[in-house]
PDB file of N, CA and C in Angstrom:
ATOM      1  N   UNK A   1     116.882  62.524  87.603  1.00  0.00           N
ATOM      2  CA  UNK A   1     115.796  63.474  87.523  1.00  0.00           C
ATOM      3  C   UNK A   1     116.353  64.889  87.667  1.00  0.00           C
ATOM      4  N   UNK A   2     116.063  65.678  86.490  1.00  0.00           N
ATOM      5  CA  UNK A   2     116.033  67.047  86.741  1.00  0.00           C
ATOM      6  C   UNK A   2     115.318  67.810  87.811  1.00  0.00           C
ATOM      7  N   UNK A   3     115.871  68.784  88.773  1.00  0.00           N
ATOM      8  CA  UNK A   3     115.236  69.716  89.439  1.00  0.00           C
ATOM      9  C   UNK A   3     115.293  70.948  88.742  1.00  0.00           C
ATOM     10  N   UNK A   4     114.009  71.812  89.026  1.00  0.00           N
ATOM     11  CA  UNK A   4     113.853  73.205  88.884  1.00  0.00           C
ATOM     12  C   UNK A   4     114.083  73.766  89.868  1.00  0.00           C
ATOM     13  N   UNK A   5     115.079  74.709  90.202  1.00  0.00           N
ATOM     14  CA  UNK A   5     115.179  75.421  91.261  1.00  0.00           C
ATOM     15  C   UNK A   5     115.103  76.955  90.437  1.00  0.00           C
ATOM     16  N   UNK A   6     115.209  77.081  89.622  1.00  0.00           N
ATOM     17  CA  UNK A   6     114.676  78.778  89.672  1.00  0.00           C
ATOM     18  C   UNK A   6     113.167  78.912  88.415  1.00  0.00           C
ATOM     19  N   UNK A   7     112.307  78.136  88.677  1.00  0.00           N
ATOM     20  CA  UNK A   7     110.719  77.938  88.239  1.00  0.00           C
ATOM     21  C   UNK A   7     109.628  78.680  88.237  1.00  0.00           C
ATOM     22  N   UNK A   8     109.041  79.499  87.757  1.00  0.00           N
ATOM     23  CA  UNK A   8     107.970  80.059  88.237  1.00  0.00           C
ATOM     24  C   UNK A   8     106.957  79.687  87.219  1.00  0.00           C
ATOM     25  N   UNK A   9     105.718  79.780  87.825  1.00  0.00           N
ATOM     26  CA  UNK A   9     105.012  79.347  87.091  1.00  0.00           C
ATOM     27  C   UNK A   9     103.455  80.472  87.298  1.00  0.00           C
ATOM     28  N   UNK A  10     103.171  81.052  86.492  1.00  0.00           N
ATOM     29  CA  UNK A  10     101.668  82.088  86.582  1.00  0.00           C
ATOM     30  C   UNK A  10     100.523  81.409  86.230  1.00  0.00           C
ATOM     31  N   UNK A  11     100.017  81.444  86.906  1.00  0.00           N
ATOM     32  CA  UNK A  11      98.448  81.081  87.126  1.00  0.00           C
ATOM     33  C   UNK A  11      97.429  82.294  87.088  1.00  0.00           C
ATOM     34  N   UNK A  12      96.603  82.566  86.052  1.00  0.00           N
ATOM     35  CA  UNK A  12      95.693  83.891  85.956  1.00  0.00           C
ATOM     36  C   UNK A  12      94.774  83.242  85.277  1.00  0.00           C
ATOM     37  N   UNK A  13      93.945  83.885  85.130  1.00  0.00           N
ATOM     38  CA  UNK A  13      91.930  83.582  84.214  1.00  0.00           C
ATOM     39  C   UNK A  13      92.908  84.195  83.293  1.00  0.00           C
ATOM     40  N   UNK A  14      91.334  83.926  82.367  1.00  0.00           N
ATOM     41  CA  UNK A  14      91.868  84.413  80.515  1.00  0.00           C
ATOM     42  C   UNK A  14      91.179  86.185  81.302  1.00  0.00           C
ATOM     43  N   UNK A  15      91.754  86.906  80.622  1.00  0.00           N
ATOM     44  CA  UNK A  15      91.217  88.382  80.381  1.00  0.00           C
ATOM     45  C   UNK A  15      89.674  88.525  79.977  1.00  0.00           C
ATOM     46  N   UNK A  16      88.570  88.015  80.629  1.00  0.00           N
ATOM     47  CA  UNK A  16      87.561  87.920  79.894  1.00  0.00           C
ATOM     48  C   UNK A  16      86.613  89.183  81.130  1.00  0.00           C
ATOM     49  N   UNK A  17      85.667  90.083  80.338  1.00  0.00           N
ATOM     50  CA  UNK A  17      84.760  90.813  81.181  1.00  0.00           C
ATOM     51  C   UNK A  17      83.800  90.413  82.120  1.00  0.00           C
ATOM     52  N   UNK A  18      83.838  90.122  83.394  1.00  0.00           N
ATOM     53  CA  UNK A  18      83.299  89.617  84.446  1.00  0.00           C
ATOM     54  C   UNK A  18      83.521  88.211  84.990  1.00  0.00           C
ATOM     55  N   UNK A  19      84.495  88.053  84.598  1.00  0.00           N
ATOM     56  CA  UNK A  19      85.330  86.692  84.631  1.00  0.00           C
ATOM     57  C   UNK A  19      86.452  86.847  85.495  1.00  0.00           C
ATOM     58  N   UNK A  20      86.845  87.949  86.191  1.00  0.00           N
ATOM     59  CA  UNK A  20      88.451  88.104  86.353  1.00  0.00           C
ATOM     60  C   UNK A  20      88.497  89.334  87.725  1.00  0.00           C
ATOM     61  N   UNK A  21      89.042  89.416  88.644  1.00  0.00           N
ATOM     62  CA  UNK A  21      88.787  90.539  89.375  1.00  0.00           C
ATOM     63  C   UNK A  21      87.456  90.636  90.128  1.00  0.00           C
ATOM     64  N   UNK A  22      86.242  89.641  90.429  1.00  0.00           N
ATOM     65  CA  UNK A  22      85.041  89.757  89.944  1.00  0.00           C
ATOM     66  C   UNK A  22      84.666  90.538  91.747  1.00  0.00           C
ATOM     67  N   UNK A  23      85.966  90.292  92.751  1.00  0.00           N
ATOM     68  CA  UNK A  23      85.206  91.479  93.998  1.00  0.00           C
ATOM     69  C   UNK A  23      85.597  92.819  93.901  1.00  0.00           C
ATOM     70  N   UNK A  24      86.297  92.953  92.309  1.00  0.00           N
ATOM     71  CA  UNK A  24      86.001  94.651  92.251  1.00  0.00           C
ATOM     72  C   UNK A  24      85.315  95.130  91.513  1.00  0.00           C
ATOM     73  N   UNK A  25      84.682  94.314  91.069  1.00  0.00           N
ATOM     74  CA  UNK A  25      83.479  95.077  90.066  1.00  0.00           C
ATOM     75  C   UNK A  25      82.686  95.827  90.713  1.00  0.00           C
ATOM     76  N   UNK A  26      82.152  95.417  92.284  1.00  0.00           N
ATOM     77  CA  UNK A  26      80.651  96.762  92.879  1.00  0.00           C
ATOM     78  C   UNK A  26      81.217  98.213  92.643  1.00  0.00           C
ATOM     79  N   UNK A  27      82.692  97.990  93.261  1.00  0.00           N
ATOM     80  CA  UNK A  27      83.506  99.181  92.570  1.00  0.00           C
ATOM     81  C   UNK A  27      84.191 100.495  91.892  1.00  0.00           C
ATOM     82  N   UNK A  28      84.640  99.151  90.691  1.00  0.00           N
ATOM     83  CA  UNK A  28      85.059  99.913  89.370  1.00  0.00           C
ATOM     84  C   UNK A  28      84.422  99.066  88.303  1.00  0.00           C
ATOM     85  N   UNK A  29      83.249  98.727  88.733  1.00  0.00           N
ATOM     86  CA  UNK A  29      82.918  98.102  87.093  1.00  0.00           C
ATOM     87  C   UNK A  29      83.300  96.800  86.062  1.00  0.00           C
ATOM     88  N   UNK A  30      82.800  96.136  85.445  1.00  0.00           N
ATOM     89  CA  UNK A  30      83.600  94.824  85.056  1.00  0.00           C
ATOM     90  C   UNK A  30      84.530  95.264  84.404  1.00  0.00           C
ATOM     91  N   UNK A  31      84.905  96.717  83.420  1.00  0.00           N
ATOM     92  CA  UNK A  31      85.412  96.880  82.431  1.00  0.00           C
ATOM     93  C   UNK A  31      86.808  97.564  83.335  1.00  0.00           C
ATOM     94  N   UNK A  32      86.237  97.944  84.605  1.00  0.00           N
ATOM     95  CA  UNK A  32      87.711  98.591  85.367  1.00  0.00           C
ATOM     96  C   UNK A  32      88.355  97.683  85.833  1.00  0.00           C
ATOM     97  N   UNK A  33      87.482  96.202  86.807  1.00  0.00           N
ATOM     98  CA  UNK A  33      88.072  95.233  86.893  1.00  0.00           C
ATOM     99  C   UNK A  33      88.706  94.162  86.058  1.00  0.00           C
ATOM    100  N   UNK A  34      88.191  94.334  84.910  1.00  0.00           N
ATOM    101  CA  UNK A  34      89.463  93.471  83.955  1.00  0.00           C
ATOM    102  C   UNK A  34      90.496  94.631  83.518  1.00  0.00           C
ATOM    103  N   UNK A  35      90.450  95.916  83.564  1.00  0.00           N
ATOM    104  CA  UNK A  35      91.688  96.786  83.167  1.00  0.00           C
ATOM    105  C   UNK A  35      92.470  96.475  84.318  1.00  0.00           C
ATOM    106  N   UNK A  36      92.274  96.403  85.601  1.00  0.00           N
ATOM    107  CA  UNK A  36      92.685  95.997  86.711  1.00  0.00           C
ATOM    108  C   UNK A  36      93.681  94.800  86.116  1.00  0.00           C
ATOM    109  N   UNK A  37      92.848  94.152  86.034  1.00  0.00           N
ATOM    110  CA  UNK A  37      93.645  92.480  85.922  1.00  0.00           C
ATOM    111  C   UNK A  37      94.478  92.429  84.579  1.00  0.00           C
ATOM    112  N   UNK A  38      94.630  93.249  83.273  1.00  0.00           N
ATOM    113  CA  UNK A  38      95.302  93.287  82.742  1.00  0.00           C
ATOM    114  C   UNK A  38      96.715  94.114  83.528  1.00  0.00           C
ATOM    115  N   UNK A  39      96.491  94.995  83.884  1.00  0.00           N
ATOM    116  CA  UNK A  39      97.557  96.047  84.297  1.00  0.00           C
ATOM    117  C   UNK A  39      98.330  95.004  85.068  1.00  0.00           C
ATOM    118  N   UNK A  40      97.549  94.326  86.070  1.00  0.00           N
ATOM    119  CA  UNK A  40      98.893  93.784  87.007  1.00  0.00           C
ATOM    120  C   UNK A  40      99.192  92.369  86.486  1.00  0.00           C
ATOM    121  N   UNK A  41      98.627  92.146  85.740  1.00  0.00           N
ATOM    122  CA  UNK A  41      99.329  90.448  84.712  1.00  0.00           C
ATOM    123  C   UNK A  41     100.501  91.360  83.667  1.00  0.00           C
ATOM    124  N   UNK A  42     100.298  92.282  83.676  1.00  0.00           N
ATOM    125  CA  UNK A  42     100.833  93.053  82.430  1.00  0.00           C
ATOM    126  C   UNK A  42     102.431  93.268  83.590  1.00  0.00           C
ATOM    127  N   UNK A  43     102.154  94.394  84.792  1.00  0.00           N
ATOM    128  CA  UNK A  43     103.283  93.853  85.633  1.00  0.00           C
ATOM    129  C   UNK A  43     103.957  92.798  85.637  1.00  0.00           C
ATOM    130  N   UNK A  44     103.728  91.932  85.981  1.00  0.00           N
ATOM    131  CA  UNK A  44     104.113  90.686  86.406  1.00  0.00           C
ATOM    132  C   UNK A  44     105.012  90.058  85.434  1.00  0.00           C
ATOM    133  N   UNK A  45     104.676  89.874  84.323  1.00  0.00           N
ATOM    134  CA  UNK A  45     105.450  89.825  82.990  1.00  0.00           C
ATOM    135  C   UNK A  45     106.251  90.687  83.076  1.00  0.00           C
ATOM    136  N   UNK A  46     106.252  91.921  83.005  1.00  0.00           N
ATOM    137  CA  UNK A  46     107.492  92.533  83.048  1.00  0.00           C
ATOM    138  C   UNK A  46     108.393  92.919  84.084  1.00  0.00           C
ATOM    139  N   UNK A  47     108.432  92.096  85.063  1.00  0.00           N
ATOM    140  CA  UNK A  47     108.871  91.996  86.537  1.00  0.00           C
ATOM    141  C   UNK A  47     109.929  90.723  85.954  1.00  0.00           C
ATOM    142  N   UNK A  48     109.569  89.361  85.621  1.00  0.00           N
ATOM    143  CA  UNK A  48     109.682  88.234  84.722  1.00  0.00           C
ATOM    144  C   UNK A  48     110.416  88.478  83.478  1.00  0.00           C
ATOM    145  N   UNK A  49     110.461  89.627  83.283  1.00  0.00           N
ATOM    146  CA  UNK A  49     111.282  89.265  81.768  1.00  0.00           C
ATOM    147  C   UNK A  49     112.917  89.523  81.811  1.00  0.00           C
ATOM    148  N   UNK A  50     113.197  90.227  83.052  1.00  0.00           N
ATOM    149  CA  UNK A  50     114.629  90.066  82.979  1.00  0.00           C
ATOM    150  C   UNK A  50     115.426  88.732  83.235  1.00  0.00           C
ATOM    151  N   UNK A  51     114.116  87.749  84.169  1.00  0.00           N
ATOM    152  CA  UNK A  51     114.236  86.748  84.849  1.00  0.00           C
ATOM    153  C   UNK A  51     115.143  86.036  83.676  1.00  0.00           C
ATOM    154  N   UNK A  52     113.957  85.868  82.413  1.00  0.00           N
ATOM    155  CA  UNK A  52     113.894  85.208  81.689  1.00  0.00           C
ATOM    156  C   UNK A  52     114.846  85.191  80.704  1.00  0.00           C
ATOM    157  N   UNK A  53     115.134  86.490  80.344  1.00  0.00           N
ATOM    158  CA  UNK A  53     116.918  87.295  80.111  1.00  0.00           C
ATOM    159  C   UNK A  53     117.831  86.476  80.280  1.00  0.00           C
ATOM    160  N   UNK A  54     117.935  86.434  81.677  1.00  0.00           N
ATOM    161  CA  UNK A  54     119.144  85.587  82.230  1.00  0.00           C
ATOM    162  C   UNK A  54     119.706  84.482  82.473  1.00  0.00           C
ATOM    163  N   UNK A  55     117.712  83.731  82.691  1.00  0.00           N
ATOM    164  CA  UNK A  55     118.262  82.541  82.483  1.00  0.00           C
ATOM    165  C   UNK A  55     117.030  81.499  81.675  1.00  0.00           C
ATOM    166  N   UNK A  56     117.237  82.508  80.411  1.00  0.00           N
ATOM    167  CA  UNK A  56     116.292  81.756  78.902  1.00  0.00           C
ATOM    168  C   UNK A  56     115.823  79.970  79.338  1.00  0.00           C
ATOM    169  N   UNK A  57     115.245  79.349  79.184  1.00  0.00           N
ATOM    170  CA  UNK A  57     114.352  78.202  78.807  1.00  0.00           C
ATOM    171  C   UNK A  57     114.949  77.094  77.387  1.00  0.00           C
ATOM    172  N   UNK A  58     115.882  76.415  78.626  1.00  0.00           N
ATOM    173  CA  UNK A  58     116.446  75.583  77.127  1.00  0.00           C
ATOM    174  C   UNK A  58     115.636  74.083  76.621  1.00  0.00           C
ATOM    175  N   UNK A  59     114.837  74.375  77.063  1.00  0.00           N
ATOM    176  CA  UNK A  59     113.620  72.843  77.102  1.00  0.00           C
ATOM    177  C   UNK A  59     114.474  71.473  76.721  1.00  0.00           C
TER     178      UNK A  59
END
């Protein structure tokens, strides 16, 4: 059996308006809270992509 030792795996909602972020909407609004939730999924990926650089996905 293969182990993963360097694995990550993201778990997020789809980007949908009032679907995502939904205790910051009283806020900033559904449309600030999904800009919200894009911006930091949008981070996160690119936090991840050097990861992924280095050590590519040979399935």
């Amino acid at each position: 059996m293969q182990f993963f030792h360097d694995l990550v795996i993201l778990f997020t909602r789809c980007p949908q308006i009032g679907k995502c972020k939904s205790r910051l909407i009283p806020s900033l609004g559904a449309k600030g809270a999904l800009k919200v939730h894009k911006q930091l999924v949008s981070h996160i990926l690119k936090v991840l992509n050097p990861v992924q650089e280095e050590r590519p996905f040979t399935g």
